[in-house]
N, C-alpha and C. Protein backbone atom coordinates (compact mmCIF):
# COMPACT_ATOMS: atom_id res chain seq x y z
N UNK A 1 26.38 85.12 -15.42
CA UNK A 1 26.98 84.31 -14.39
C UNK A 1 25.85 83.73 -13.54
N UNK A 2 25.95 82.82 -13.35
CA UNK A 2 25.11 81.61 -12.74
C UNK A 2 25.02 82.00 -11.13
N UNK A 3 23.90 81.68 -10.05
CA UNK A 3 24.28 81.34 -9.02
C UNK A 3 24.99 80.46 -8.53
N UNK A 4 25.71 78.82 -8.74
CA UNK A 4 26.52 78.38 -9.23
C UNK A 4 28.09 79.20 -8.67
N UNK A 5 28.29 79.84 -9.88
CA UNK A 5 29.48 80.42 -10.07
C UNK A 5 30.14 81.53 -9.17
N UNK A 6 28.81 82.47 -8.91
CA UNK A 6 28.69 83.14 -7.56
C UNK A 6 28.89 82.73 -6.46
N UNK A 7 28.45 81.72 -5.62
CA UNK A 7 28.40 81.09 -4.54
C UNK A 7 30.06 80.60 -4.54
N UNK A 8 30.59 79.23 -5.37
CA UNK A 8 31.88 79.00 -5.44
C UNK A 8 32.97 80.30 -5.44
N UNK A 9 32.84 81.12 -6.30
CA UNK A 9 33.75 82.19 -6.27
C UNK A 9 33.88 82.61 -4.79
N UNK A 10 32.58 83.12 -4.24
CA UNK A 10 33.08 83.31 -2.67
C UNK A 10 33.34 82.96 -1.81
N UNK A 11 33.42 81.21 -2.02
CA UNK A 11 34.14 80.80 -1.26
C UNK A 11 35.12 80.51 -1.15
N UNK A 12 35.90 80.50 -2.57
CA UNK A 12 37.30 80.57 -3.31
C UNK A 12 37.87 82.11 -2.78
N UNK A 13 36.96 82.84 -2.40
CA UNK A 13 37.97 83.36 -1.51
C UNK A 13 37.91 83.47 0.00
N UNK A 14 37.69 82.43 0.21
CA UNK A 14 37.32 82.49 1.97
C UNK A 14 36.29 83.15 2.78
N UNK A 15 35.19 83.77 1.67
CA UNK A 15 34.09 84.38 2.35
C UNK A 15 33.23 83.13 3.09
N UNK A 16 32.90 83.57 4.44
CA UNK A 16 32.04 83.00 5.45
C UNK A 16 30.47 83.25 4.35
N UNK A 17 30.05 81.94 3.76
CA UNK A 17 28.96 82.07 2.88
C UNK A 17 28.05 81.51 4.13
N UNK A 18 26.83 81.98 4.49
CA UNK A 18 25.54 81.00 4.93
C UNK A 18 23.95 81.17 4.15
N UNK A 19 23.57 80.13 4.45
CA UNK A 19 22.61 79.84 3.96
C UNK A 19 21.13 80.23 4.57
N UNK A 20 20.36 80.79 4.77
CA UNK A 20 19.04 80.98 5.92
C UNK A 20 17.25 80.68 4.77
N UNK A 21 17.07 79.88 5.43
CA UNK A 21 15.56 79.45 5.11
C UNK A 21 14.45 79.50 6.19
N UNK A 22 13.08 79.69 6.05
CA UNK A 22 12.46 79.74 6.81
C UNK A 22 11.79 78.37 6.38
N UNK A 23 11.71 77.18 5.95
CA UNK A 23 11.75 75.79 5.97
C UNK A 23 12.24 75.01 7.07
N UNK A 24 10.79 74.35 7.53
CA UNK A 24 10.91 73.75 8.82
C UNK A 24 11.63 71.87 8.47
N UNK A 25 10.86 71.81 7.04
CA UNK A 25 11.14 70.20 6.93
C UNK A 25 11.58 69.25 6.45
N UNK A 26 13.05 70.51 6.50
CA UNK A 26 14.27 69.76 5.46
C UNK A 26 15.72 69.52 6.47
N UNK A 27 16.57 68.74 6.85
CA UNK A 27 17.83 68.88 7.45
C UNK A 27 18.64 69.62 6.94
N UNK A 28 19.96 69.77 7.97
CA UNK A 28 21.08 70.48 7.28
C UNK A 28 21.51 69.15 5.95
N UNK A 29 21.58 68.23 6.59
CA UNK A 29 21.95 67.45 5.68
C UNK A 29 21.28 67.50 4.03
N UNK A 30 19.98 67.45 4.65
CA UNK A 30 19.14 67.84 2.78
C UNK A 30 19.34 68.87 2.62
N UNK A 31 19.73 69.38 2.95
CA UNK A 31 19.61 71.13 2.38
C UNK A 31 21.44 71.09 1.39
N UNK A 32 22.29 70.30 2.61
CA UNK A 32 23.45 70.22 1.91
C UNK A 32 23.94 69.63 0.42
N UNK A 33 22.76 68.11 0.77
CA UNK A 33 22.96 67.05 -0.45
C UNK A 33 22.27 68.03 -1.43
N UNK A 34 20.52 69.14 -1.94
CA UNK A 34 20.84 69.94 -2.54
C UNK A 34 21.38 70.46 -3.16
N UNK A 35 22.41 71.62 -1.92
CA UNK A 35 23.34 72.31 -3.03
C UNK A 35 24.43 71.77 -3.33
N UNK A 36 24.69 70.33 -3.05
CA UNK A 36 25.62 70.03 -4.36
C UNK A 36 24.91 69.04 -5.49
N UNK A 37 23.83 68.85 -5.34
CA UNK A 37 23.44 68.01 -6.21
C UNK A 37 22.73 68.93 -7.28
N UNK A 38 22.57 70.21 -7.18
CA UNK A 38 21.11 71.26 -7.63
C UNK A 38 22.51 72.56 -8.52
N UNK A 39 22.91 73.00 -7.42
CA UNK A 39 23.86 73.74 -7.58
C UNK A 39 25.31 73.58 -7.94
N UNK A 40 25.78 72.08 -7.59
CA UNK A 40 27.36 71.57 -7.66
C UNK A 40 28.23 72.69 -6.75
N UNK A 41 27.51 73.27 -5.47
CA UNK A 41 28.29 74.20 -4.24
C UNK A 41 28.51 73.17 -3.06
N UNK A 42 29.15 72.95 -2.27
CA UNK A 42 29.91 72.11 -1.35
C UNK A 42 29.75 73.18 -0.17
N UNK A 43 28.94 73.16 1.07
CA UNK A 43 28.48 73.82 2.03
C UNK A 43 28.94 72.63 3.30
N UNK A 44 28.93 73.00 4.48
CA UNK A 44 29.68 72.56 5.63
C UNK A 44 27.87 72.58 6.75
N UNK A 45 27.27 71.81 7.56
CA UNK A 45 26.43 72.32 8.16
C UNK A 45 26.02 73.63 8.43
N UNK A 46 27.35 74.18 9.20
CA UNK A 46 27.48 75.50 10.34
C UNK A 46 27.11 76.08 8.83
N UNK A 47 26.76 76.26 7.81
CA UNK A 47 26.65 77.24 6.41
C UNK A 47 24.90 77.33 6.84
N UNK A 48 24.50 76.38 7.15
CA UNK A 48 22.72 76.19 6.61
C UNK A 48 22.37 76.42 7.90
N UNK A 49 21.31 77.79 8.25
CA UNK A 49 20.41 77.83 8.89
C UNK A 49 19.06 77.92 8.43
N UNK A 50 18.36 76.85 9.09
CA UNK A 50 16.63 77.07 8.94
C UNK A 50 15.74 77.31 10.23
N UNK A 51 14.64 77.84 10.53
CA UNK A 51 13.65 77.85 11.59
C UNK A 51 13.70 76.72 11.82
N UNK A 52 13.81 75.55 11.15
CA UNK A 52 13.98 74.37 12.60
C UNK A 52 15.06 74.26 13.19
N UNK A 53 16.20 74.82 12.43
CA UNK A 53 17.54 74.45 13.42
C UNK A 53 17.62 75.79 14.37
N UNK A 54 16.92 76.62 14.10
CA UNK A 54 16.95 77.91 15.19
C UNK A 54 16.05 77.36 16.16
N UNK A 55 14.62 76.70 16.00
CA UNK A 55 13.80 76.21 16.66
C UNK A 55 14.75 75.37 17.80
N UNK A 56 15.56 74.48 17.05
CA UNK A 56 16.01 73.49 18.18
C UNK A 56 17.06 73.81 19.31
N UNK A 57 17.82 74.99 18.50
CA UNK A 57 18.71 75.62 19.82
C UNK A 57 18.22 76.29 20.16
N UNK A 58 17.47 77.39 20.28
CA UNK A 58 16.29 77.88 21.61
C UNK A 58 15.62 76.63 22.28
N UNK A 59 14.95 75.98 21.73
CA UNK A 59 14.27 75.12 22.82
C UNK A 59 15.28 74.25 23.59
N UNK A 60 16.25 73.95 22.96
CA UNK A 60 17.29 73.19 24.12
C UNK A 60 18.09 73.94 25.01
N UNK A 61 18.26 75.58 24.64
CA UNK A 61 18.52 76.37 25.87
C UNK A 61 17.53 76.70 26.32
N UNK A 62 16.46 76.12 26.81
CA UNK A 62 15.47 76.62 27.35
C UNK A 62 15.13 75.42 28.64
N UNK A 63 15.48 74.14 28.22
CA UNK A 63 14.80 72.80 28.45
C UNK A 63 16.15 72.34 30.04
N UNK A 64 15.41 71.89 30.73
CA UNK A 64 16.37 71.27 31.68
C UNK A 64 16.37 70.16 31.55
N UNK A 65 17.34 69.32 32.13
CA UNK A 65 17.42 67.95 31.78
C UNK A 65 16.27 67.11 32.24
N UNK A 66 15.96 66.19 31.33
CA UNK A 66 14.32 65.43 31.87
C UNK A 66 13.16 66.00 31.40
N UNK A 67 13.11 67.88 31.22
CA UNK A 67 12.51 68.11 29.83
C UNK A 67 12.11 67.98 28.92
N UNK A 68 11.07 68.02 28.34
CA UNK A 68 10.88 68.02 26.73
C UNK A 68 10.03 68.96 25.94
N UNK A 69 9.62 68.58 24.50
CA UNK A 69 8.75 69.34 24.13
C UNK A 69 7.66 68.60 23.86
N UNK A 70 6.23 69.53 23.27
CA UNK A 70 5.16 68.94 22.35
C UNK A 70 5.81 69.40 21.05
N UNK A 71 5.92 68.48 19.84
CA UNK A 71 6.04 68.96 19.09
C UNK A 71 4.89 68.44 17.75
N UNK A 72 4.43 70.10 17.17
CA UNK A 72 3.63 69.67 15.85
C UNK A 72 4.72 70.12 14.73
N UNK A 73 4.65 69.12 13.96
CA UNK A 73 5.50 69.11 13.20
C UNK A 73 5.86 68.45 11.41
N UNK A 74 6.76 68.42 11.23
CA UNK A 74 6.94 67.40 9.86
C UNK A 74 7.82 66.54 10.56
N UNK A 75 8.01 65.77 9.26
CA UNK A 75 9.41 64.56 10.01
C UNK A 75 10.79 65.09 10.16
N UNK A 76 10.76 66.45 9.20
CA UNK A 76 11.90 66.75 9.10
C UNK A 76 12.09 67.53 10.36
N UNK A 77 11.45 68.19 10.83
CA UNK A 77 11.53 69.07 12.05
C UNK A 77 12.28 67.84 13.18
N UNK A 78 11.39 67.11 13.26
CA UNK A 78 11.54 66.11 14.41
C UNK A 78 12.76 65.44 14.57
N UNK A 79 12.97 65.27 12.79
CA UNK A 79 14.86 65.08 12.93
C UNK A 79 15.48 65.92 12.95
N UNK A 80 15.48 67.30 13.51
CA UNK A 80 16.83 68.42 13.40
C UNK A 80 16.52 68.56 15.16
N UNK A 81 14.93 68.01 15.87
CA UNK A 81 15.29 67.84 17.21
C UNK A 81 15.79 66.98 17.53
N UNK A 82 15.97 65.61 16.81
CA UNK A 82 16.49 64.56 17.25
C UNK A 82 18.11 65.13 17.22
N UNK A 83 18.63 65.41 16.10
CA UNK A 83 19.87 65.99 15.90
C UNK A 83 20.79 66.79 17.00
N UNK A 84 19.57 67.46 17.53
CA UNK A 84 19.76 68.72 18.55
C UNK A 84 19.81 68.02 20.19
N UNK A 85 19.20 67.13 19.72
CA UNK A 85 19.24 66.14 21.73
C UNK A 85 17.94 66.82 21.80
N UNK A 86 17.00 67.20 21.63
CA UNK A 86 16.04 67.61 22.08
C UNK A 86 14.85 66.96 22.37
N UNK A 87 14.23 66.25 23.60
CA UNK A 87 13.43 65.72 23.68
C UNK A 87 12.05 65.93 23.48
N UNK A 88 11.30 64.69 22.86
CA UNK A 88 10.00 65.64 22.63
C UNK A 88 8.68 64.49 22.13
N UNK A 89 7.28 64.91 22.64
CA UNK A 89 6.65 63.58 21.83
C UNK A 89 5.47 64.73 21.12
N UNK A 90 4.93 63.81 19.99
CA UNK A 90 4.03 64.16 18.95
C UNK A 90 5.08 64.28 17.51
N UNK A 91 4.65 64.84 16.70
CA UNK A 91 5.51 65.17 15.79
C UNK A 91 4.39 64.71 14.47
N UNK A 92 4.38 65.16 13.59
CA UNK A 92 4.25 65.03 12.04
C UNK A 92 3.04 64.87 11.79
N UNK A 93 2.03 66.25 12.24
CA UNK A 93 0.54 66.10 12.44
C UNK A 93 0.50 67.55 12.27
N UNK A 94 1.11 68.02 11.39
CA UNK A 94 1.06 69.29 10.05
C UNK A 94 -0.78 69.17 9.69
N UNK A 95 -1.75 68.72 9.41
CA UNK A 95 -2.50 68.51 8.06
C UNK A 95 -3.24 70.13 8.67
N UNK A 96 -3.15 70.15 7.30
CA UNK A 96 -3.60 71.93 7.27
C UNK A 96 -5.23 72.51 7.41
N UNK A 97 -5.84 71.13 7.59
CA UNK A 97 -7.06 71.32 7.43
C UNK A 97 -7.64 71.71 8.79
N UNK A 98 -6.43 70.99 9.60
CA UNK A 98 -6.75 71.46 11.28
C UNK A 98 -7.84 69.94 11.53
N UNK A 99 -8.35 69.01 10.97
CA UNK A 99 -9.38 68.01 11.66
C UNK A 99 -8.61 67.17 12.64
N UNK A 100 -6.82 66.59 12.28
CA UNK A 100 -6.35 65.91 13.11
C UNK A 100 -6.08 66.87 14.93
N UNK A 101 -6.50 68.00 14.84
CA UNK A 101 -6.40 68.93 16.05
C UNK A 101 -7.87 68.24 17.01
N UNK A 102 -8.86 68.21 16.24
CA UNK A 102 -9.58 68.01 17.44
C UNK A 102 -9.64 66.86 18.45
N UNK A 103 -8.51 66.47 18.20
CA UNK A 103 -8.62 65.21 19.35
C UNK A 103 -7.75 66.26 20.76
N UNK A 104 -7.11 67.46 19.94
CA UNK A 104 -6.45 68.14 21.04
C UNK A 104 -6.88 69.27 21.99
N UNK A 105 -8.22 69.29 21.62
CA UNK A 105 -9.14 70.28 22.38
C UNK A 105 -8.77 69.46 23.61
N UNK A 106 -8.86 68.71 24.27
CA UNK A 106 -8.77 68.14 25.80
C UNK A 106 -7.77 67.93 26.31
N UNK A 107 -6.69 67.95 24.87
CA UNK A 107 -5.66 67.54 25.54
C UNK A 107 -4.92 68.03 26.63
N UNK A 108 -4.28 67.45 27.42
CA UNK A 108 -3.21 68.42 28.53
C UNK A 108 -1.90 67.55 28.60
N UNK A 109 -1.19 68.13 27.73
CA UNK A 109 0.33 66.88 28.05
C UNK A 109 1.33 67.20 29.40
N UNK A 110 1.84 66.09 29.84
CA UNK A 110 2.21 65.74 30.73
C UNK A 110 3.12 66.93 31.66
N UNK A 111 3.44 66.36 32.63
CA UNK A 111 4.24 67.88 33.48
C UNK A 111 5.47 68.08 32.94
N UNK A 112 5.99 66.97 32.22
CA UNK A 112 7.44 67.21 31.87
C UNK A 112 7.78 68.20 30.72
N UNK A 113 6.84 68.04 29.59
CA UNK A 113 6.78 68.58 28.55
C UNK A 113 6.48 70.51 29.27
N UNK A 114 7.38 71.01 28.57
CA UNK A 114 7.42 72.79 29.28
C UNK A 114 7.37 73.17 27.88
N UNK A 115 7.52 72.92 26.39
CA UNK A 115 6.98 74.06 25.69
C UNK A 115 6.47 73.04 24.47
N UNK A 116 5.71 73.95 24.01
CA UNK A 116 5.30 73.68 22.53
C UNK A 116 5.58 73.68 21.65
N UNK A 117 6.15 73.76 20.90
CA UNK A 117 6.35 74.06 19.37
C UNK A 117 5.55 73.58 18.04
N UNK A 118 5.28 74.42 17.38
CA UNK A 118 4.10 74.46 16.47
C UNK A 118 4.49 74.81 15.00
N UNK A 119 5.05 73.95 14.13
CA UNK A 119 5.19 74.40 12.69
C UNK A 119 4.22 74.70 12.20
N UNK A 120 4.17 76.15 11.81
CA UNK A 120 3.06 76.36 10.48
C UNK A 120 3.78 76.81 9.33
């Protein structure tokens, strides 16, 4: 029996199925189109949690209005904050080598921005 067949069966019987990834730079939405395109399973958002969508509801219970974040990130991250209302500037300056960082040795971002967030 397939994973496939597993997954559908439990939801054929009304089991609360979810999904959890530690993948920052995919949406619920890609994660959804996926498993039906990969798997042929039919998942609802509220099914798919990843560290960016946990990322984005902590930082938006955290954030007061006029708030934002720094965010380092992928694109995908930046769209599950966009998703989330979460304000924020930087984004999609991942490179693993760390050279695009040194422009951030000096940096000091603005008063509004109250947290960081840092995909690794």
């Amino acid at each position: 029996v397939g994973t496939s067949a597993v997954i559908n069966r439990l939801l054929s019987l009304n089991k609360n199925v979810i999904f959890v990834t530690n993948n920052t730079s995919k949406t619920r939405a890609a994660y959804r189109e996926t498993f039906k395109n990969v798997l042929n399973v039919t998942v609802a958002d509220n099914q798919v949690y990843s560290a960016g969508v946990t990322a984005a509801l902590y930082v938006k219970g955290k954030l007061k209005k006029g708030e934002k974040i720094f965010l380092v990130g992928s694109e995908g991250l930046s769209k599950i904050m966009d998703e989330y209302g979460v304000e924020f500037i930087g984004h999609d300056c991942d490179i693993l080598d760390g050279s695009y960082f040194t422009d951030f040795v000096s940096y000091v971002p603005e008063n509004d921005v109250k947290i960081c967030c840092w995909r690794f």
